[in-house]
Protein backbone atom coordinates (compact mmCIF):
# COMPACT_ATOMS: atom_id res chain seq x y z
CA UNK A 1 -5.23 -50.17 -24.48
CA UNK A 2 -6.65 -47.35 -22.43
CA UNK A 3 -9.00 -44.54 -23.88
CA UNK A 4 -5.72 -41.90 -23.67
CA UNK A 5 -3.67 -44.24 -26.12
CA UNK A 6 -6.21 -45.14 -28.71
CA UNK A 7 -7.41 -41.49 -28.99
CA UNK A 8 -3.39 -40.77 -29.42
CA UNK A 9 -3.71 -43.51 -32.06
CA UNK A 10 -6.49 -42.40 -33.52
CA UNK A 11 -5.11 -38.93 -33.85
CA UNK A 12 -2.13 -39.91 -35.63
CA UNK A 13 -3.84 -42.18 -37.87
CA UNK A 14 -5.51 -39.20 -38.99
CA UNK A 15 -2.17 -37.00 -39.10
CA UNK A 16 -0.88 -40.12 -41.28
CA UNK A 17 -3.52 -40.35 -43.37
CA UNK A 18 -3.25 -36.21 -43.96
CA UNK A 19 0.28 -36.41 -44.51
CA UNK A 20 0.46 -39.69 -46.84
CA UNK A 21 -2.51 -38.32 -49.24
CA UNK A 22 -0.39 -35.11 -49.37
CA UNK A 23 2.66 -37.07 -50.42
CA UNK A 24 4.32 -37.03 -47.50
CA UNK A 25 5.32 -40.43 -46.63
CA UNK A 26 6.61 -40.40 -43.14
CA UNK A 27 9.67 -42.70 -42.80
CA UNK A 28 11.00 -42.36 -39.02
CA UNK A 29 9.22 -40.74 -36.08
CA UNK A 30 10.87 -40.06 -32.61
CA UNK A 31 8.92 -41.34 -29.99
CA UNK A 32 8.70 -40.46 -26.25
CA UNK A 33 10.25 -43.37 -24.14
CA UNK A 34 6.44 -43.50 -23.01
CA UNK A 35 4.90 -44.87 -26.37
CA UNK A 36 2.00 -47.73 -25.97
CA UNK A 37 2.96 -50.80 -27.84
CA UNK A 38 -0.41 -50.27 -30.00
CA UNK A 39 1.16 -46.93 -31.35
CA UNK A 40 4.80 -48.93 -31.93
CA UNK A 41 2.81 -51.91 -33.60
CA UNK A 42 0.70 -49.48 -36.10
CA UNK A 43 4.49 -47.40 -37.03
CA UNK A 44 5.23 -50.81 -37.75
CA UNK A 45 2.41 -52.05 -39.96
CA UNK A 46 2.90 -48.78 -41.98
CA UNK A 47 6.85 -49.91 -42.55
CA UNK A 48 8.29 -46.69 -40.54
CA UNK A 49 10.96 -47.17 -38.02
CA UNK A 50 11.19 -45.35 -34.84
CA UNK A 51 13.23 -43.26 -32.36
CA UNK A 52 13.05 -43.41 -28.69
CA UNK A 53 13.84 -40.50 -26.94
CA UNK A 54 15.74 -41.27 -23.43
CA UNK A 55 13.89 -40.18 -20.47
CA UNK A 56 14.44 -36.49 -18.92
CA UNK A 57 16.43 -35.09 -22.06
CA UNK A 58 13.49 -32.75 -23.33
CA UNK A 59 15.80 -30.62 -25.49
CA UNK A 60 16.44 -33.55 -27.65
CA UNK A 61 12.54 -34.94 -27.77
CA UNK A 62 11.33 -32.83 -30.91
CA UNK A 63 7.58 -32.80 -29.55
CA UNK A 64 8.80 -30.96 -26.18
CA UNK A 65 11.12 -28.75 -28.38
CA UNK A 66 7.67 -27.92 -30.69
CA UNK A 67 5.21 -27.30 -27.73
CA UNK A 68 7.41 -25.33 -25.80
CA UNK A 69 7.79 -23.27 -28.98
CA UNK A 70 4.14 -22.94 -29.77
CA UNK A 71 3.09 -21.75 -26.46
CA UNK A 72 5.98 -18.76 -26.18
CA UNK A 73 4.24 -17.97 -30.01
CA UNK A 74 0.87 -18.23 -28.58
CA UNK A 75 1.51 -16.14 -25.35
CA UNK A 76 3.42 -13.63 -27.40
CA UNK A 77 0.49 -13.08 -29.57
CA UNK A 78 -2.36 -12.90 -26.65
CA UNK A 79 0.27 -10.48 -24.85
CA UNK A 80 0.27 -8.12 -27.94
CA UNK A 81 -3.59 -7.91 -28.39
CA UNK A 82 -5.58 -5.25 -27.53
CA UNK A 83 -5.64 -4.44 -23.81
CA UNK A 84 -9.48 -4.59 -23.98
CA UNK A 85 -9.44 -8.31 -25.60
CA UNK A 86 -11.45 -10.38 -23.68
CA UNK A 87 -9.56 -13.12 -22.82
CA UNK A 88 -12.52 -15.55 -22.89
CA UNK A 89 -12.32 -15.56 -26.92
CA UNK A 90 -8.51 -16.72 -27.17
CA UNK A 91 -10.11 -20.05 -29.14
CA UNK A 92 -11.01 -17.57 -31.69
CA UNK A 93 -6.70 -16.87 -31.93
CA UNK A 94 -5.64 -20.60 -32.62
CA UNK A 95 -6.07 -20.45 -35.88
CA UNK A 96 -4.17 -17.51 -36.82
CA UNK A 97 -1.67 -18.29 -34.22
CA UNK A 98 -0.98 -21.80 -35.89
CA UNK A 99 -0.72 -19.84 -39.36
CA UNK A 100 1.59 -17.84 -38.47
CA UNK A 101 3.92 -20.26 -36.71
CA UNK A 102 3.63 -22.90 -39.51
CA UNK A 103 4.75 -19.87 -41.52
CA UNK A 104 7.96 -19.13 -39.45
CA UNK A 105 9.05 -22.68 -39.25
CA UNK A 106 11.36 -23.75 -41.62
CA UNK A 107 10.69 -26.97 -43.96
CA UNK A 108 12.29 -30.53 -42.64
CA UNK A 109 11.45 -32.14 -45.99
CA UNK A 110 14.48 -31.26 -47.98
């Protein structure tokens, strides 16, 4: 595996492991058509079946759907800062930025 898909592995071992102590048990996760096999075989070892999403059709790939919506959040929120912001601090924004949105977006649990 190369260095891009065990850090993506990594990183959602650690989302997993977030999610399942929380009581969150994932059960399906859509998958870009693009998925390594060592991401595939670790859904697998944790018993949850997957979705792949057919090539070119972004509006149905829920990933796409979510970064396209957090950057149009994010940009709307640099855009109504101060004028005199320096942009060199928008780091400091993410935070508050992912707040906000998390508190916008409905709950898929139920």
């Amino acid at each position: 595996a190369s260095r891009g898909q065990s850090e993506l592995l990594r990183a959602y071992q650690t989302l997993h492991h977030r999610l399942t102590a929380a009581g969150c048990r994932p059960n399906i996760q859509r998958l870009d058509n693009e998925a390594s096999n060592i991401f595939k075989k670790f859904l697998a070892s944790q018993n949850i079946d997957y979705q792949l999403t057919p090539a070119s059709i972004h509006r149905r790939n829920a990933a796409e759907r979510a970064i396209r919506t957090w950057k149009n959040h994010f940009i709307a929120g640099i855009t109504s800062a101060n004028p005199n912001f320096p942009l060199l601090y928008w780091c400091h924004l993410l935070p508050q930025s992912e707040i906000t949105l998390n508190l916008l977006q409905p709950s898929r649990i139920h």
